[in-house]
Protein backbone atom coordinates (compact mmCIF):
# COMPACT_ATOMS: atom_id res chain seq x y z
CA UNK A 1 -64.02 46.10 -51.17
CA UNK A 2 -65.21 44.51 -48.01
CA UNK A 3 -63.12 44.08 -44.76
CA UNK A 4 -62.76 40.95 -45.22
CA UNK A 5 -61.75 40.84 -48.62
CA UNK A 6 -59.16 43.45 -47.84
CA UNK A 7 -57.31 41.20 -44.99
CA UNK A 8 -57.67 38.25 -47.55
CA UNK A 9 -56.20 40.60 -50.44
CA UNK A 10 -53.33 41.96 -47.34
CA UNK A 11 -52.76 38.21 -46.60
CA UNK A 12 -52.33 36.92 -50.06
CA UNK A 13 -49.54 39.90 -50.57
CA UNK A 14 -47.66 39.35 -47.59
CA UNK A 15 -47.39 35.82 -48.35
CA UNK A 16 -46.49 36.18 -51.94
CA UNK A 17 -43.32 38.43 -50.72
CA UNK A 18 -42.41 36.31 -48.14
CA UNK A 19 -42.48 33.29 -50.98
CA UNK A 20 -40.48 35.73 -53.18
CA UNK A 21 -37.93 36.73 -50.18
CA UNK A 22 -37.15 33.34 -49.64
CA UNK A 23 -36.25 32.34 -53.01
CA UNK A 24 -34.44 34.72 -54.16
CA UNK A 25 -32.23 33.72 -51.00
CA UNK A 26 -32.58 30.13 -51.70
CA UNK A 27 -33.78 28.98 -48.53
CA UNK A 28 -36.37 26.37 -48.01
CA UNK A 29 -39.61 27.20 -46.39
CA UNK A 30 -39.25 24.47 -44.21
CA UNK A 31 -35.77 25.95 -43.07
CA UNK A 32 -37.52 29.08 -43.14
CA UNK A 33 -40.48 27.71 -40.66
CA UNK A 34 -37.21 26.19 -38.25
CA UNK A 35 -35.51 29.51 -38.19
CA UNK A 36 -39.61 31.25 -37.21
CA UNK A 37 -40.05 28.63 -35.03
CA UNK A 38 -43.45 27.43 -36.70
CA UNK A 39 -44.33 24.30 -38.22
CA UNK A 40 -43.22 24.15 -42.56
CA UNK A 41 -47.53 23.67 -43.14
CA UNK A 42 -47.64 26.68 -41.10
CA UNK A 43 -45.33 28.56 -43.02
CA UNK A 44 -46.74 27.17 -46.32
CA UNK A 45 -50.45 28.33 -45.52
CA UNK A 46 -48.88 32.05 -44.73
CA UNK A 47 -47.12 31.97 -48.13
CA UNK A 48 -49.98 30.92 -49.83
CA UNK A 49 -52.42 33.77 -48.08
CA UNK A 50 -54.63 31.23 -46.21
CA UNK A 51 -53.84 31.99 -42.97
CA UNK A 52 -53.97 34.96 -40.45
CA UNK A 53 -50.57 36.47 -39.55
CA UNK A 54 -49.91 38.69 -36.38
CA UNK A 55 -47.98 41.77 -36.63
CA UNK A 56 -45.54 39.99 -34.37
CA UNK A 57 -45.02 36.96 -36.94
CA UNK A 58 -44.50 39.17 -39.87
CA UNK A 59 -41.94 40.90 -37.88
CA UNK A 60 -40.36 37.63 -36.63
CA UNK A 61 -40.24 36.42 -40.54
CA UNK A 62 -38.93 39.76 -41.71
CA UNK A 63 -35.75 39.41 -39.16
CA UNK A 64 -34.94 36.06 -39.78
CA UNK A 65 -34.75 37.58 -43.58
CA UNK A 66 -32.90 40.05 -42.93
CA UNK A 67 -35.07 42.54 -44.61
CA UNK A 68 -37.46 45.08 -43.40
CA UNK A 69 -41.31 44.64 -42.63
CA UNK A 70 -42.14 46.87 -45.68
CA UNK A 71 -40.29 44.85 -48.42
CA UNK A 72 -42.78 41.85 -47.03
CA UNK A 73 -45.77 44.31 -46.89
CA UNK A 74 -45.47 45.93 -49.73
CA UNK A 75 -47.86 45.81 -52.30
CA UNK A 76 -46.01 45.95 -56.00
């Protein structure tokens, strides 16, 4: 596997947990993108893989959870 194929594969997960985070709370990703302080297109291109996430953001995302930066990392 490529680099870049492994931070598109990394991107895709990360997303796909936050996604799954969310709804299992029940909150909308546009509340969700309020409470990160990013724009709900924003949030919907990181849940969907397509867009590059900083350490910082996944951090920021993971807080505003209330879970930990592995259960959105985590590759199951």
């Amino acid at each position: 596997m490529s680099n870049d194929e492994a931070v598109r594969r990394a991107q895709r997960i990360v997303g796909m947990n936050i996604r799954s985070e969310r709804e299992a709370q029940k909150i909308t990703q546009k509340d969700l993108a309020q409470r990160c302080e990013i724009s709900s297109v924003e949030m919907g291109l990181i849940e969907c893989g397509e867009r590059d996430i900083t350490v910082a953001t996944v951090l920021h995302i993971a807080e505003q959870l209330g879970v930990s930066v592995y259960i959105l990392t985590r590759d199951t």
